[in-house]
Protein backbone atom coordinates (compact mmCIF):
# COMPACT_ATOMS: atom_id res chain seq x y z
CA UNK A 1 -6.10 -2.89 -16.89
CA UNK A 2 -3.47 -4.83 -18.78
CA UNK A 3 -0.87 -6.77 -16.23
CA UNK A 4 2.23 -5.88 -15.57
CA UNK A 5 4.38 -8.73 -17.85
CA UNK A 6 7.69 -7.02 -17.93
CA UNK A 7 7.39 -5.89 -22.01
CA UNK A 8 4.37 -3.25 -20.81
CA UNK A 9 5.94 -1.30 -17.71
CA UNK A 10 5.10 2.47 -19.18
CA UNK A 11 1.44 1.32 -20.53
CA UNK A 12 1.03 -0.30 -16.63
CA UNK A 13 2.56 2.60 -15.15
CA UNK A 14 0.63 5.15 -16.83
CA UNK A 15 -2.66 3.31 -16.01
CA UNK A 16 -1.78 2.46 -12.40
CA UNK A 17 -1.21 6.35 -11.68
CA UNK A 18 -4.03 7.57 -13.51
CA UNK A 19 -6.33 5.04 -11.21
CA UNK A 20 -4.73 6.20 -8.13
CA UNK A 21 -5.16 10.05 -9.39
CA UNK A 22 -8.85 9.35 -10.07
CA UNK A 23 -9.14 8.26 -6.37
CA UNK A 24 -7.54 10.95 -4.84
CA UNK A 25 -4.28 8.26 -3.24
CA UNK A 26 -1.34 9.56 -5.26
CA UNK A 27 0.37 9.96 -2.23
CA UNK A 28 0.92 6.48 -1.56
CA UNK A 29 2.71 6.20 -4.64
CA UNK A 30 5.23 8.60 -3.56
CA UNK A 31 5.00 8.31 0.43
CA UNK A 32 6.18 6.07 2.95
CA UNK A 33 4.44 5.39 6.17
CA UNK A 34 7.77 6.62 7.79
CA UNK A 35 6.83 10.16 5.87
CA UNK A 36 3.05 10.00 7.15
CA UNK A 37 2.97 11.87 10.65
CA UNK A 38 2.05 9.70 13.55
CA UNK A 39 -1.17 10.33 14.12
CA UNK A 40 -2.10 9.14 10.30
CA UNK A 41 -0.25 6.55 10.52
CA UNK A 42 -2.37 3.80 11.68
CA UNK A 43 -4.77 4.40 8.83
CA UNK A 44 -2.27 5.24 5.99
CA UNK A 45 -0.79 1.94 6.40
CA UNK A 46 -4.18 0.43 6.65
CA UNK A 47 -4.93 1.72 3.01
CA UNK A 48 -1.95 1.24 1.66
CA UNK A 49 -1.43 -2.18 2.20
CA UNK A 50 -5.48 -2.63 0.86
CA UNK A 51 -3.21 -0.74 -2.61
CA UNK A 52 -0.92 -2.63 -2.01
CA UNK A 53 -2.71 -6.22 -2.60
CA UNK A 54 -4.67 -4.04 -5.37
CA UNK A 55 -1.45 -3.38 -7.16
CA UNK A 56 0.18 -7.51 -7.09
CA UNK A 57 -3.35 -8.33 -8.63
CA UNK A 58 -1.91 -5.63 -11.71
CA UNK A 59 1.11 -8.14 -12.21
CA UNK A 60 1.66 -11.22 -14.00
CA UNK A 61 2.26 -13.88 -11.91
CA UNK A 62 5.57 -15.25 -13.27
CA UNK A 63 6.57 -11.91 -11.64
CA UNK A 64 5.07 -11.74 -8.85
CA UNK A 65 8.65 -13.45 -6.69
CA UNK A 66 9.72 -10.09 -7.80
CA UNK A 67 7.39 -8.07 -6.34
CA UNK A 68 6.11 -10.02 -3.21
CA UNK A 69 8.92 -8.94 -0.75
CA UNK A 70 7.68 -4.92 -1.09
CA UNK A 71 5.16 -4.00 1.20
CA UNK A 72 4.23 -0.59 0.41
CA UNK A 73 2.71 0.94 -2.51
CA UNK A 74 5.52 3.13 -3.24
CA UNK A 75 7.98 0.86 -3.06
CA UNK A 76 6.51 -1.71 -5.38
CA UNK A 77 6.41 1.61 -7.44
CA UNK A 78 9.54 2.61 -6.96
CA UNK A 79 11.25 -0.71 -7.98
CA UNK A 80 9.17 -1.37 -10.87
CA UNK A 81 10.50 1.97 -12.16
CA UNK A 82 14.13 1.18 -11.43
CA UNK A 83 13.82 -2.04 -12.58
CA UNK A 84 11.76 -1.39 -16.29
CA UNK A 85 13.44 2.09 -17.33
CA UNK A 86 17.07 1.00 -16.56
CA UNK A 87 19.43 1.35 -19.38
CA UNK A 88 20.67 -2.89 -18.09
CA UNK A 89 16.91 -3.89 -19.17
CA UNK A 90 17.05 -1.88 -22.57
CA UNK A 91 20.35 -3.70 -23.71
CA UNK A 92 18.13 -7.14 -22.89
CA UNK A 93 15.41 -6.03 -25.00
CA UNK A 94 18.27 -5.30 -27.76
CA UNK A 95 20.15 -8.12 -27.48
CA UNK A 96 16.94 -10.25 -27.29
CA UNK A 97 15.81 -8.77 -30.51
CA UNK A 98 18.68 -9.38 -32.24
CA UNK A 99 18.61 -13.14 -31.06
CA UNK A 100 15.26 -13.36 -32.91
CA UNK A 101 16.35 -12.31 -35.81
């Protein structure tokens, strides 16, 4: 799987939920342990942060100050999302390309 470098989020994305598809753990993409009922709890977490490390090793390290705070699955999800598909980070790419030319 290609790491997460900041040019690559909807490649990354796209193979990060078809991995946790394939293993049946979609839900922690979406879930937080404060959704999980009480009696899963104690295991849920257990996984997720197990994901969790899983997912940082998907990221470039010059990112990783980014990402290191988050300590659930679906918030390192969630962010990533925000962050990547926000209209702020398209203008960058634009004005970046324009620099290079």
């Amino acid at each position: 799987m290609e790491k997460l470098n900041g040019n690559n989020y909807f490649a990354w994305s796209a193979a990060v939920e078809i991995w946790f598809l394939e293993h049946g753990l979609e839900d922690h993409l979406t879930h937080t342990i404060s959704t999980i009922r009480e009696n899963n709890r104690a295991l849920w977490q257990k996984v997720d942060v197990q994901l969790l490390s899983l997912m940082w090793q998907t990221v470039e390290p010059t990112l990783m100050p980014i990402f290191q705070s988050l300590h659930e699955c679906s918030a390192l999800w969630t962010y990533a999302h925000e962050l990547y598909t926000s209209d702020i980070t398209h203008i960058c790419d634009v004005i970046g390309a324009l620099f290079r030319l």
